[in-house]
PDB file of N, CA and C in Angstrom:
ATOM      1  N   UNK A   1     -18.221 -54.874   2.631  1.00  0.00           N
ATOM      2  CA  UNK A   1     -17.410 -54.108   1.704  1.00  0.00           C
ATOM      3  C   UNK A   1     -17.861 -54.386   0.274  1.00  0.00           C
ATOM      4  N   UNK A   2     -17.893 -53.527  -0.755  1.00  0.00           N
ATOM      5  CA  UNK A   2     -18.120 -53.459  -1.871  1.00  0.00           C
ATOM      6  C   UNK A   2     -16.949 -53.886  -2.614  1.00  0.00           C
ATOM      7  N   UNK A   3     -17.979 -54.461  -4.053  1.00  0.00           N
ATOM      8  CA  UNK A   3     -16.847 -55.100  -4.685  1.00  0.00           C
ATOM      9  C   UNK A   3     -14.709 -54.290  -5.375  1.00  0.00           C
ATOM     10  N   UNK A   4     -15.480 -53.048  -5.538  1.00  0.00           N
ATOM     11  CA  UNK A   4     -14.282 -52.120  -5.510  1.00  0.00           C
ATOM     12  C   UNK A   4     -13.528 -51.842  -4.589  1.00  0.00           C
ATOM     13  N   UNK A   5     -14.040 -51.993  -3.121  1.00  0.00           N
ATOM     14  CA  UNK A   5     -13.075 -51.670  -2.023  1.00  0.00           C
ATOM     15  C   UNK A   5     -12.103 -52.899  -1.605  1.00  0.00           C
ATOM     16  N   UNK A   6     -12.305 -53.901  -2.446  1.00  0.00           N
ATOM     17  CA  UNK A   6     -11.777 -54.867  -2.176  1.00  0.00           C
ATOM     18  C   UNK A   6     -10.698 -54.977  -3.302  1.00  0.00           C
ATOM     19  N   UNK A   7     -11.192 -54.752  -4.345  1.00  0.00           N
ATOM     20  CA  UNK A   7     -10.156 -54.339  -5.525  1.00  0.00           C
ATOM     21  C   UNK A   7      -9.128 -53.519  -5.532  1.00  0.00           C
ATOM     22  N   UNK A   8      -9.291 -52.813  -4.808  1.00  0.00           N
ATOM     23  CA  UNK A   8      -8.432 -51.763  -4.523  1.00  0.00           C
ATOM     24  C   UNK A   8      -7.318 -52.118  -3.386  1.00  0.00           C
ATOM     25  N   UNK A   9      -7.862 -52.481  -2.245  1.00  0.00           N
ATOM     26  CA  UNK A   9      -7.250 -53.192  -1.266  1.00  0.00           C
ATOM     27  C   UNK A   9      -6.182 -54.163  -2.239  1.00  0.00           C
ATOM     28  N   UNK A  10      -6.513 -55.216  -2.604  1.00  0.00           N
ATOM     29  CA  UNK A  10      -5.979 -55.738  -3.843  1.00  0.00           C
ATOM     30  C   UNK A  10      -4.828 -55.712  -4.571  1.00  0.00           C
ATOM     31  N   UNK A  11      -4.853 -54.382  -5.315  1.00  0.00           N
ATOM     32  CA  UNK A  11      -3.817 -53.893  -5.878  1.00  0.00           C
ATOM     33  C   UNK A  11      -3.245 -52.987  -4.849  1.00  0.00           C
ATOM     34  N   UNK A  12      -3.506 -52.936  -3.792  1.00  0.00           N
ATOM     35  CA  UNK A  12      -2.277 -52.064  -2.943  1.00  0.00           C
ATOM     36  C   UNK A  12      -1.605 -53.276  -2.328  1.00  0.00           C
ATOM     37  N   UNK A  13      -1.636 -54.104  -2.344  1.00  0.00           N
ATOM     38  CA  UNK A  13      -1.412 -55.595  -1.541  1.00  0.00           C
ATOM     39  C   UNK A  13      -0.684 -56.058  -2.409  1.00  0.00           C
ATOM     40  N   UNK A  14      -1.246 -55.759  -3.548  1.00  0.00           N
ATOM     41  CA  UNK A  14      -0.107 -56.519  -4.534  1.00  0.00           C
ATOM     42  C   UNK A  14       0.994 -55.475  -4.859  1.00  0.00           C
ATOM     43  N   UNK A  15       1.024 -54.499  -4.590  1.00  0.00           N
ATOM     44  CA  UNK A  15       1.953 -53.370  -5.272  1.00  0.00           C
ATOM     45  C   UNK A  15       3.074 -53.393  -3.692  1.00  0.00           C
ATOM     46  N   UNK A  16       2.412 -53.583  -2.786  1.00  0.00           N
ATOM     47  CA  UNK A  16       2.941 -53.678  -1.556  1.00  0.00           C
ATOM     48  C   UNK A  16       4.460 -54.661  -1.415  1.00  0.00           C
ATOM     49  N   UNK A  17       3.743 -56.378  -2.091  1.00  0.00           N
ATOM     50  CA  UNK A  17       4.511 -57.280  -2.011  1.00  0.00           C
ATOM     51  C   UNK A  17       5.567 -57.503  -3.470  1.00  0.00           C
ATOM     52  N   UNK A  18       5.493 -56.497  -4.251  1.00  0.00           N
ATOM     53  CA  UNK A  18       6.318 -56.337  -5.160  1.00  0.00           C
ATOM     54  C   UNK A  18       7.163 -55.638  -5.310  1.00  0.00           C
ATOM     55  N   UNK A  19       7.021 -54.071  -4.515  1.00  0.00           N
ATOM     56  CA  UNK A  19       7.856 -53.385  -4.119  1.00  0.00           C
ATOM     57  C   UNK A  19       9.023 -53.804  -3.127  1.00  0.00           C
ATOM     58  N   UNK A  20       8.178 -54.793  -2.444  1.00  0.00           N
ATOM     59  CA  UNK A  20       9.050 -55.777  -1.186  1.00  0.00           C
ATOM     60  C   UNK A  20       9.913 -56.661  -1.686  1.00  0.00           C
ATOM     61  N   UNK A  21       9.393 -57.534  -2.776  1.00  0.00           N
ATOM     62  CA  UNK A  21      10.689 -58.375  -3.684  1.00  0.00           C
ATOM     63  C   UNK A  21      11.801 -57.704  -3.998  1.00  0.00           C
ATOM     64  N   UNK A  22      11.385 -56.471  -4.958  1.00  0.00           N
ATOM     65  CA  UNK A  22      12.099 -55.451  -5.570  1.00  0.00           C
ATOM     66  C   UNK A  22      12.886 -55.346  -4.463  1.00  0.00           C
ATOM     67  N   UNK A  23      12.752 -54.908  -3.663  1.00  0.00           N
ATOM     68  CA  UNK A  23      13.728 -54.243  -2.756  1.00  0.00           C
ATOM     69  C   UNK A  23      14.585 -54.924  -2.245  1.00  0.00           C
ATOM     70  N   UNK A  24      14.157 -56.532  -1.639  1.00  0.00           N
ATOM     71  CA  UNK A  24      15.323 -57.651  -1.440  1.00  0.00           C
ATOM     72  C   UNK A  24      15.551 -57.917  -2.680  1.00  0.00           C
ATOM     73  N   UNK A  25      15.418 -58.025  -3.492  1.00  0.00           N
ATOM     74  CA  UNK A  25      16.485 -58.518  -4.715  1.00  0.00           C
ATOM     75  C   UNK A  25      17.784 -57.424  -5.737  1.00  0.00           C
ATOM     76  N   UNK A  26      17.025 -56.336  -5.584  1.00  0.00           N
ATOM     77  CA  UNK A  26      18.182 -55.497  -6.119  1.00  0.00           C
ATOM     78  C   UNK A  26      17.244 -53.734  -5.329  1.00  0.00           C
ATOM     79  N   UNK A  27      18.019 -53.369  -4.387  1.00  0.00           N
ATOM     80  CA  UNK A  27      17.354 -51.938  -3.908  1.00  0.00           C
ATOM     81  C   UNK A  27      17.736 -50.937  -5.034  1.00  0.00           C
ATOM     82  N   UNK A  28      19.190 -51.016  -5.320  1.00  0.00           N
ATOM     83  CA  UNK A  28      19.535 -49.779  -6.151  1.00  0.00           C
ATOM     84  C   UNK A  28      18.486 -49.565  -7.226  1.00  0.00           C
ATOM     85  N   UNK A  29      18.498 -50.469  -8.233  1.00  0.00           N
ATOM     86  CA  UNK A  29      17.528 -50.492  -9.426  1.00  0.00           C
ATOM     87  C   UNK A  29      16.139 -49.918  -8.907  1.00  0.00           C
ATOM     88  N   UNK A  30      15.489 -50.054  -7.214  1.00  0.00           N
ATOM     89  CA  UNK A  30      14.415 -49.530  -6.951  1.00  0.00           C
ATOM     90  C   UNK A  30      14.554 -48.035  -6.551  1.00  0.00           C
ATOM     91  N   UNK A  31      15.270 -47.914  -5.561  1.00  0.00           N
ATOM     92  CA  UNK A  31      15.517 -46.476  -5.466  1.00  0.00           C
ATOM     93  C   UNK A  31      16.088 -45.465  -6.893  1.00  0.00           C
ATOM     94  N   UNK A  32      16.468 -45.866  -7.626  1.00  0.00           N
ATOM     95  CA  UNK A  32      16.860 -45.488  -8.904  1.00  0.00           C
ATOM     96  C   UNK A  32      15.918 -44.859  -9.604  1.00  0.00           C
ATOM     97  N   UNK A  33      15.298 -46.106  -9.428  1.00  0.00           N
ATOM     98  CA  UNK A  33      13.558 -46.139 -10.844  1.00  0.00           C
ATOM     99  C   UNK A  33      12.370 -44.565  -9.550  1.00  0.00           C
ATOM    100  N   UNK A  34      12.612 -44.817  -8.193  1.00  0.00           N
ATOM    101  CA  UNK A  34      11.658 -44.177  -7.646  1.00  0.00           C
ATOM    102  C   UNK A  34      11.863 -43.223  -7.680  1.00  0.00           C
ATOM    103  N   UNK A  35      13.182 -42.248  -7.824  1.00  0.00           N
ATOM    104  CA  UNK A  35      13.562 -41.295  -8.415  1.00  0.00           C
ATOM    105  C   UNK A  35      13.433 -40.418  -9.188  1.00  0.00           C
ATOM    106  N   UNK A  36      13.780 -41.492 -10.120  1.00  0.00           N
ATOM    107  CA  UNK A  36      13.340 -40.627 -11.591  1.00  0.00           C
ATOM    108  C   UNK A  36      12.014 -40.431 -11.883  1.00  0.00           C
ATOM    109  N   UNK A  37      11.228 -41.443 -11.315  1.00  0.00           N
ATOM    110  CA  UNK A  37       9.708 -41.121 -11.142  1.00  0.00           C
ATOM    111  C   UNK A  37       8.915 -40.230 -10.411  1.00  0.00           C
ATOM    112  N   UNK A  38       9.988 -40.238  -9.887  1.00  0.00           N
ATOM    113  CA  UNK A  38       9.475 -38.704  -8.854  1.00  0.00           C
ATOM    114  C   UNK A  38       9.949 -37.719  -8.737  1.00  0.00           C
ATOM    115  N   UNK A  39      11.012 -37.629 -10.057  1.00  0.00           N
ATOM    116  CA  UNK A  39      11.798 -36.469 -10.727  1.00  0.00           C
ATOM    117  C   UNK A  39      10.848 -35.862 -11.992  1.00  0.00           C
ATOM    118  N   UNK A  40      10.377 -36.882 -12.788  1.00  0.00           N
ATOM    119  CA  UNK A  40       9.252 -36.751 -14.198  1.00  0.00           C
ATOM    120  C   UNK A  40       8.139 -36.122 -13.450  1.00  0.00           C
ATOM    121  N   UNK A  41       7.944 -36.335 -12.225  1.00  0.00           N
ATOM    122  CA  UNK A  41       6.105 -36.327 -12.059  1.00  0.00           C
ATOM    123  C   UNK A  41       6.658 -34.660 -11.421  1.00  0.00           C
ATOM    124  N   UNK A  42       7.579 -34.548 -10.689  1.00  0.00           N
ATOM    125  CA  UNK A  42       7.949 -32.927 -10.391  1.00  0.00           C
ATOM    126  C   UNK A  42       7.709 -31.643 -11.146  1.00  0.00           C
ATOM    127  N   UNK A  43       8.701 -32.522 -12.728  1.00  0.00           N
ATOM    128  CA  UNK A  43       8.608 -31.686 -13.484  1.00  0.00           C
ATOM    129  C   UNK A  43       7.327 -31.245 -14.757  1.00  0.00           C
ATOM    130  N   UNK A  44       6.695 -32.475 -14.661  1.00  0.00           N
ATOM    131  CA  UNK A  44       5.395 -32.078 -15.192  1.00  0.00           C
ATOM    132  C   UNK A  44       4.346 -31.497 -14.220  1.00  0.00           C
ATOM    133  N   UNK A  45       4.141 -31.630 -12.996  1.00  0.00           N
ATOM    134  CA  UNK A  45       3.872 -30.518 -12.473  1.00  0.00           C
ATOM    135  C   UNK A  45       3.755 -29.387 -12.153  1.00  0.00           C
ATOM    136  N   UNK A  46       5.048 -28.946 -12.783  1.00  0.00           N
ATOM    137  CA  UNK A  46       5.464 -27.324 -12.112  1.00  0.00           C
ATOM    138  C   UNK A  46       5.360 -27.239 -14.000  1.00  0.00           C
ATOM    139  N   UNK A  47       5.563 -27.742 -14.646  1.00  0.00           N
ATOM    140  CA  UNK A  47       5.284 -27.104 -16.169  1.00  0.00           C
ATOM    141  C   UNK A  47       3.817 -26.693 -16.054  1.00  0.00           C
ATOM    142  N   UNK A  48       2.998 -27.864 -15.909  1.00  0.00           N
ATOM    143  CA  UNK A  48       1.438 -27.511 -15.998  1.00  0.00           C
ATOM    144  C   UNK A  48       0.838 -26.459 -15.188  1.00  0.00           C
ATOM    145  N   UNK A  49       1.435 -26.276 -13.919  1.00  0.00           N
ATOM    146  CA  UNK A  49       1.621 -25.412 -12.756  1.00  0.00           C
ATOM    147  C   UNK A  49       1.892 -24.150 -13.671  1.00  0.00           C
ATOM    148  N   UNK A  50       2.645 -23.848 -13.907  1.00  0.00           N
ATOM    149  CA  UNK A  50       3.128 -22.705 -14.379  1.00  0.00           C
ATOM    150  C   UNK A  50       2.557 -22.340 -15.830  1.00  0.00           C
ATOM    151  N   UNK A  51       1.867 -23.053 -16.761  1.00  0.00           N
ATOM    152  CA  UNK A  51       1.462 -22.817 -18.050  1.00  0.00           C
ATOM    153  C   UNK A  51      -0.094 -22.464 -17.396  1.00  0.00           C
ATOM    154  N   UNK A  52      -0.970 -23.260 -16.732  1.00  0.00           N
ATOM    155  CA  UNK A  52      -2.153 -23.514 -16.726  1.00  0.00           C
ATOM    156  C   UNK A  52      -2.328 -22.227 -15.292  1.00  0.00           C
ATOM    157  N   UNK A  53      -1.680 -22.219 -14.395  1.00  0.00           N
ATOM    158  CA  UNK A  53      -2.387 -21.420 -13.464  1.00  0.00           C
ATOM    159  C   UNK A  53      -2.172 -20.024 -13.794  1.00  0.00           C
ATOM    160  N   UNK A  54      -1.375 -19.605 -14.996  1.00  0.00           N
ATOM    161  CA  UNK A  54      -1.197 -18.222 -14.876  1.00  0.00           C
ATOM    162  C   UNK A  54      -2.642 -17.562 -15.656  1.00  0.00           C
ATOM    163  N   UNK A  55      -3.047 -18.597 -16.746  1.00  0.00           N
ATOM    164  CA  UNK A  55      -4.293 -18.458 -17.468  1.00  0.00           C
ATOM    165  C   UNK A  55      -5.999 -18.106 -16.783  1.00  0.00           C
ATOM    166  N   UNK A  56      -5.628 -19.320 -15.629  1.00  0.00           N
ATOM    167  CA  UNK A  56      -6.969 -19.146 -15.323  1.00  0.00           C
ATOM    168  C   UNK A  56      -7.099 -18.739 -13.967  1.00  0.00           C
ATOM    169  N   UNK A  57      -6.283 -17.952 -13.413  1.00  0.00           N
ATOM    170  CA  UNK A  57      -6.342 -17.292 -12.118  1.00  0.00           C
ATOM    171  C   UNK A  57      -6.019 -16.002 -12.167  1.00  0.00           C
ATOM    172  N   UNK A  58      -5.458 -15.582 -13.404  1.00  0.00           N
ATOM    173  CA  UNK A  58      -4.876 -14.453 -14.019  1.00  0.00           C
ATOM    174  C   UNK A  58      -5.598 -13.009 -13.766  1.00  0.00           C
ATOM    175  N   UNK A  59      -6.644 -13.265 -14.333  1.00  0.00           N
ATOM    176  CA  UNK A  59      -8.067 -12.359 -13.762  1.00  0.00           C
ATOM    177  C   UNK A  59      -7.930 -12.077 -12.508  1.00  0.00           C
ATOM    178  N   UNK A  60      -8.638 -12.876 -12.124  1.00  0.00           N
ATOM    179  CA  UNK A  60      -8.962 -13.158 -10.371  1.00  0.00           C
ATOM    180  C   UNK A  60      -8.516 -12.605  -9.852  1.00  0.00           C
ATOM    181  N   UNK A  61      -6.860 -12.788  -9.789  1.00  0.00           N
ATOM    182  CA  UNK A  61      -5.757 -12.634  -8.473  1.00  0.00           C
ATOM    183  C   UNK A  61      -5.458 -11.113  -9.266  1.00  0.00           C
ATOM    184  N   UNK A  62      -5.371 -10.392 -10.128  1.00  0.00           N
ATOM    185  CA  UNK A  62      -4.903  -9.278 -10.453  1.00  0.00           C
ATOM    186  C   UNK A  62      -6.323  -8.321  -9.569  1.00  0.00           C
ATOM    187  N   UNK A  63      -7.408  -8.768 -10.271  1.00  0.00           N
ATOM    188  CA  UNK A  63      -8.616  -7.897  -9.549  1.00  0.00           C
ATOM    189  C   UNK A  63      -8.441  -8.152  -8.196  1.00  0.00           C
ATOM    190  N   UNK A  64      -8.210  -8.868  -7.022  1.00  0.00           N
ATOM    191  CA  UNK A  64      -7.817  -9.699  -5.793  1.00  0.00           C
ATOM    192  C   UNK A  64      -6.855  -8.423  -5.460  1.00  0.00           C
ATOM    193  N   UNK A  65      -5.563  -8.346  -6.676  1.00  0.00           N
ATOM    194  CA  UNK A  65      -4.306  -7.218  -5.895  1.00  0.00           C
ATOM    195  C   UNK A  65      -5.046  -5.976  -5.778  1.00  0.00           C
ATOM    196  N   UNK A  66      -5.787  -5.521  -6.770  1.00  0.00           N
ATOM    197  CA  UNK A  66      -6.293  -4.415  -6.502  1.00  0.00           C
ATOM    198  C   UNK A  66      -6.905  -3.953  -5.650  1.00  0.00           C
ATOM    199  N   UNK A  67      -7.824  -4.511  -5.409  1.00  0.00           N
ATOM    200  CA  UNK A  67      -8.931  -4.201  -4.116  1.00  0.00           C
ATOM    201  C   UNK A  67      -8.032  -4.514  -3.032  1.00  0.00           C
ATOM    202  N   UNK A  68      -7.090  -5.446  -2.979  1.00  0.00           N
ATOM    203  CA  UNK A  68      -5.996  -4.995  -1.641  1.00  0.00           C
ATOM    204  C   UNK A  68      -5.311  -4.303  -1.505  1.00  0.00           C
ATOM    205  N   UNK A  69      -5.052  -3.342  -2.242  1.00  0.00           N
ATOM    206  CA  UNK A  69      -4.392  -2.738  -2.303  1.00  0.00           C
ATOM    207  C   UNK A  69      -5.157  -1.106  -2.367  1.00  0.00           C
ATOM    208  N   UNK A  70      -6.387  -1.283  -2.699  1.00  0.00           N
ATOM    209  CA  UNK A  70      -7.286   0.187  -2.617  1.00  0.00           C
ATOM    210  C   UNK A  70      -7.527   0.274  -0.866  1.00  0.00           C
ATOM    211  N   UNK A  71      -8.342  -1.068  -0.581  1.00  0.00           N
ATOM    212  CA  UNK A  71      -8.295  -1.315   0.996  1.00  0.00           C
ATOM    213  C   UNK A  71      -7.045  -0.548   1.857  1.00  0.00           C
ATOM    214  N   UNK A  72      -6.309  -1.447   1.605  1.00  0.00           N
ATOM    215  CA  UNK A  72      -5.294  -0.662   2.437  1.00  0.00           C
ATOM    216  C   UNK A  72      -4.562   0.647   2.289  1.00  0.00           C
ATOM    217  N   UNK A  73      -4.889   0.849   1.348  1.00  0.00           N
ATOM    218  CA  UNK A  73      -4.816   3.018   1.029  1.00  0.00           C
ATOM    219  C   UNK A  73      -6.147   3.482   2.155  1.00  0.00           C
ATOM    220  N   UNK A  74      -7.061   3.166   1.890  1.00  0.00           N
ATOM    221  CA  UNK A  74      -8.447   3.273   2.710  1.00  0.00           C
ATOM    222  C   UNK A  74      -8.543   3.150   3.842  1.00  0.00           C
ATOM    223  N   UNK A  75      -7.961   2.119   4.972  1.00  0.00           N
ATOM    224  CA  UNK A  75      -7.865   1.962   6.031  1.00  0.00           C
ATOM    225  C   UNK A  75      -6.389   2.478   6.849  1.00  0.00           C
ATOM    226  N   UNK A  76      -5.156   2.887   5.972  1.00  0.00           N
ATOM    227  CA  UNK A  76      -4.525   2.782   6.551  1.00  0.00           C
ATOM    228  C   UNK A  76      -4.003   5.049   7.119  1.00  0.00           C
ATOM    229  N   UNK A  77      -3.699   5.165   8.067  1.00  0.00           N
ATOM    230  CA  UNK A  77      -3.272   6.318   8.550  1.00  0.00           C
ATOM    231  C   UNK A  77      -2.673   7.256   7.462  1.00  0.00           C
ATOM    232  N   UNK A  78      -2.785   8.326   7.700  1.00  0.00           N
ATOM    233  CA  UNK A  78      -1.875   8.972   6.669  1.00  0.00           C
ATOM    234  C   UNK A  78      -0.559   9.254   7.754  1.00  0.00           C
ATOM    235  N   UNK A  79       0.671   9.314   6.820  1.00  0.00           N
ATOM    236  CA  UNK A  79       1.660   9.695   7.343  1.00  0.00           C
ATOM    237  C   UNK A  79       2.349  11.114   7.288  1.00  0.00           C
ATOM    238  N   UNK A  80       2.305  11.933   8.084  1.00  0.00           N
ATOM    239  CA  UNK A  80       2.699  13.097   7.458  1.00  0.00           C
ATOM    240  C   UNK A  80       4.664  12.991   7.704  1.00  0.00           C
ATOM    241  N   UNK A  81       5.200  13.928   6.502  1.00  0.00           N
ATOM    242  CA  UNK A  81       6.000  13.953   6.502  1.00  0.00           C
ATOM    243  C   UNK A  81       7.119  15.278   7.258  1.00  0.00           C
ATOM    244  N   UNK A  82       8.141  15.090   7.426  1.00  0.00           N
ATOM    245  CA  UNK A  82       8.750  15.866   8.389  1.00  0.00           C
ATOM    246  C   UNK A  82       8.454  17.306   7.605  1.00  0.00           C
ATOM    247  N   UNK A  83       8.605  17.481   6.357  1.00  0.00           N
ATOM    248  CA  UNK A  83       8.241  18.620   5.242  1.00  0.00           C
ATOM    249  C   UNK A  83       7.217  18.827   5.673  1.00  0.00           C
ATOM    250  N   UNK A  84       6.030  18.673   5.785  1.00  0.00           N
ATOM    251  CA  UNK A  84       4.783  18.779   5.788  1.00  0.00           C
ATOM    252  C   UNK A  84       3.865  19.783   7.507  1.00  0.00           C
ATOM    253  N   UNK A  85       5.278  19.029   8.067  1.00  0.00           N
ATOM    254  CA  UNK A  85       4.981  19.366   9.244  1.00  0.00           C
ATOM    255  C   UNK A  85       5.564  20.831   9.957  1.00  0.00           C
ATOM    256  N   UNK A  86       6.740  20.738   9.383  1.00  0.00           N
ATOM    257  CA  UNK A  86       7.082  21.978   8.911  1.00  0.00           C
ATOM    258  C   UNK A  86       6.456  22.950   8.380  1.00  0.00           C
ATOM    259  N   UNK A  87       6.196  22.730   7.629  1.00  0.00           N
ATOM    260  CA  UNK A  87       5.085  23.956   6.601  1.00  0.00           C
ATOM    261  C   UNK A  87       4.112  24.051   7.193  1.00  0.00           C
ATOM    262  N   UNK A  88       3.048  23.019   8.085  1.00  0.00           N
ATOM    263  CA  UNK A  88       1.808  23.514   8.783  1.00  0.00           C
ATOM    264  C   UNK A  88       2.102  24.251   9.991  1.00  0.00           C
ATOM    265  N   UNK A  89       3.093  24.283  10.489  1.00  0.00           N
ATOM    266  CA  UNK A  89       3.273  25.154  11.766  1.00  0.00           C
ATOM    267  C   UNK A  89       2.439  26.835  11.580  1.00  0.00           C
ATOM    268  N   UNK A  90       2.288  27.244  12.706  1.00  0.00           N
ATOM    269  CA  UNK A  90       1.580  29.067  12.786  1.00  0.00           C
ATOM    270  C   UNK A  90       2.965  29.449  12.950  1.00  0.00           C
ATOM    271  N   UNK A  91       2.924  31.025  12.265  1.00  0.00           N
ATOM    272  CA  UNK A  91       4.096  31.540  12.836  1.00  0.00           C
ATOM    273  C   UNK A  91       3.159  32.531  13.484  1.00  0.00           C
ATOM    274  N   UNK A  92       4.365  32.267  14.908  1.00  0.00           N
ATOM    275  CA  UNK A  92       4.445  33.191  16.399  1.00  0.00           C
ATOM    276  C   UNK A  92       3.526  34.239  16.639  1.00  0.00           C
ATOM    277  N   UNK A  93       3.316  34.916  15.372  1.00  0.00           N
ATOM    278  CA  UNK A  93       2.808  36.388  15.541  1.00  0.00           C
ATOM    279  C   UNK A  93       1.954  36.418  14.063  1.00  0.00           C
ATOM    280  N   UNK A  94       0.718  36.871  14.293  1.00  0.00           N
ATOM    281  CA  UNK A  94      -0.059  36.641  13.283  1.00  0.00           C
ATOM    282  C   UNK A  94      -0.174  38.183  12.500  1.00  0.00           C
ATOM    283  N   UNK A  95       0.131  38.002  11.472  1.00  0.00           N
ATOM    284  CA  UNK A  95      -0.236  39.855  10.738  1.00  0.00           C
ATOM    285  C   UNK A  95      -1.882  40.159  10.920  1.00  0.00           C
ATOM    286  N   UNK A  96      -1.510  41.836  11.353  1.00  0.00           N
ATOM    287  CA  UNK A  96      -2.828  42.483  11.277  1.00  0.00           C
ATOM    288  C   UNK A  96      -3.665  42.042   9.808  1.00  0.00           C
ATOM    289  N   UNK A  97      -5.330  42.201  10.156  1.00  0.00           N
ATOM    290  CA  UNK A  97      -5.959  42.362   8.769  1.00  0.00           C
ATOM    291  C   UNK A  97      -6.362  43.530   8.683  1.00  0.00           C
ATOM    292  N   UNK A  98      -5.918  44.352   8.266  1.00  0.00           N
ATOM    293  CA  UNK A  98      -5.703  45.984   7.553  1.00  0.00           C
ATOM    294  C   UNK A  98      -7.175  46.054   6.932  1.00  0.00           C
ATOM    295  N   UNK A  99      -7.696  45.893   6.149  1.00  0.00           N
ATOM    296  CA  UNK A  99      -8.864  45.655   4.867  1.00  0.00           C
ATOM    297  C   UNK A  99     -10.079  45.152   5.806  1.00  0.00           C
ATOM    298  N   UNK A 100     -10.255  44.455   6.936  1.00  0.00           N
ATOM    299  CA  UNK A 100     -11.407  44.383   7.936  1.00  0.00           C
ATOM    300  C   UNK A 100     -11.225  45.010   8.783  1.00  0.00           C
ATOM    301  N   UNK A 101     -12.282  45.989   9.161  1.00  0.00           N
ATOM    302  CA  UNK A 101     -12.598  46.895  10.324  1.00  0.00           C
ATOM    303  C   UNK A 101     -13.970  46.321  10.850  1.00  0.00           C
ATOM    304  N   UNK A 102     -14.428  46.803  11.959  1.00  0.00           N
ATOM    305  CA  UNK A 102     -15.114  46.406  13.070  1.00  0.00           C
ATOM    306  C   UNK A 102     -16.396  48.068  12.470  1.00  0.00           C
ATOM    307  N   UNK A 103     -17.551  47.494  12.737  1.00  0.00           N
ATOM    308  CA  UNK A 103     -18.219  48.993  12.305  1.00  0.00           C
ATOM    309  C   UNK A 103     -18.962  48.763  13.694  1.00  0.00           C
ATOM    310  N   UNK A 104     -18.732  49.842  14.503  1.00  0.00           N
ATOM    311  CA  UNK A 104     -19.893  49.646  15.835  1.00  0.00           C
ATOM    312  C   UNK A 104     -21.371  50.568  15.477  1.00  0.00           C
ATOM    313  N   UNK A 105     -22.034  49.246  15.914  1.00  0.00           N
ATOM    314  CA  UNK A 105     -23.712  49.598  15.385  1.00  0.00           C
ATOM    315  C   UNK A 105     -24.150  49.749  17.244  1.00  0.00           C
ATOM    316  N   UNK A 106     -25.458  49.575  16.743  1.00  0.00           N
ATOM    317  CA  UNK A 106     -26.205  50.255  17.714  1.00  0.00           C
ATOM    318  C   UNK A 106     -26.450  48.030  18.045  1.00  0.00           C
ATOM    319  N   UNK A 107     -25.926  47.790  19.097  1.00  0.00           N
ATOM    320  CA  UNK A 107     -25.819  46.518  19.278  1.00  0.00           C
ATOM    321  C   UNK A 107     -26.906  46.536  20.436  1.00  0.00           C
ATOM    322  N   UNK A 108     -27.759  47.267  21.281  1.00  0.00           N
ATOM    323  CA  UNK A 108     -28.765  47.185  22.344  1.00  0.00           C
ATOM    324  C   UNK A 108     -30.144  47.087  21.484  1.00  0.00           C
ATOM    325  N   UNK A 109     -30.102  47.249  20.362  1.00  0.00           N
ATOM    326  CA  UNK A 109     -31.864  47.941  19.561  1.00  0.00           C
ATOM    327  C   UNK A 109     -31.841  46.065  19.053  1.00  0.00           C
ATOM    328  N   UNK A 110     -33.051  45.995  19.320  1.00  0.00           N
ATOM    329  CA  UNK A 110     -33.479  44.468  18.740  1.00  0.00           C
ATOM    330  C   UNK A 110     -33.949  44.861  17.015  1.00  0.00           C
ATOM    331  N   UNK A 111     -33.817  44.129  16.311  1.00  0.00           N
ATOM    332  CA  UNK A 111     -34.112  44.303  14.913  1.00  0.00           C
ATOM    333  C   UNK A 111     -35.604  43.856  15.281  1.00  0.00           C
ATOM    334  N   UNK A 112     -36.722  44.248  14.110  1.00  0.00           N
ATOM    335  CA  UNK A 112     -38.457  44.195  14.122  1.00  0.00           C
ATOM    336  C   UNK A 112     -38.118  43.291  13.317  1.00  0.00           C
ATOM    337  N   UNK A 113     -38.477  42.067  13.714  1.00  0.00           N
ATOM    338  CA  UNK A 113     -38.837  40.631  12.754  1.00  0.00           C
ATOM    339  C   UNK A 113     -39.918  40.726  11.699  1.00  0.00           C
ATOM    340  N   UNK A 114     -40.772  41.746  11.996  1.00  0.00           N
ATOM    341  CA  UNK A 114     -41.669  41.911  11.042  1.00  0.00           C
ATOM    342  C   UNK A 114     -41.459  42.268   9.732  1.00  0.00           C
ATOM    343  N   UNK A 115     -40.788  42.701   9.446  1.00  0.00           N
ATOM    344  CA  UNK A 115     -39.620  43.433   7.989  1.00  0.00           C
ATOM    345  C   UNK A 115     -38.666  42.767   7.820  1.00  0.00           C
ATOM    346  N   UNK A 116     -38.742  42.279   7.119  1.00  0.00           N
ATOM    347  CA  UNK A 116     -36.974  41.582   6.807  1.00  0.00           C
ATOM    348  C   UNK A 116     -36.551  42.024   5.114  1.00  0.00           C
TER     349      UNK A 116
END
């Protein structure tokens, strides 16, 4: 083991057997103090949390909503609506087209490809 892994070991050994005094000699004063220490460290978290991540993810995650949100316009079904469906129906009986007539030609004579 290196000289730091032992140092370290060390001070957890010692933080170990002090927390252990602490605790037989007066608990309240420890649970008290661990508290509030872990009430401070909460709240500077979620401050820095909340000041610092809106800055630098801000970009990112807005361009991120977008493209999820184009995607899923893109992939997803269209829905038609009960209106819609309505209105595309045929009705029953289709009107004559008056304005197109049929002209009968001479439909047996092959056209001469040679002339066009």
């Amino acid at each position: 083991m290196t000289i730091r892994n032992w140092l370290f070991g060390g001070i957890i050994i010692a933080a170990l057997i002090g927390l252990g005094t602490w605790l037989y000699h007066n608990p309240a004063s420890l649970f008290l103090q661990l508290f509030v220490t872990i009430l401070i460290a909460g709240i500077i978290f979620l401050v820095i949390r909340a000041f610092m991540g809106r800055k630098q993810g801000f970009k990112e995650s807005r361009s991120y909503a977008k493209a999820a949100k184009f995607s899923k316009k893109r992939y997803e079904q269209p829905r038609k609506s009960a209106h819609t469906i309505k209105s595309s129906k045929r009705p029953l009986r289709r009107k004559s087209s008056a304005h197109l007539t049929v002209i009968e030609g001479k439909k047996g004579k092959k056209k001469d490809r040679a002339i066009f």
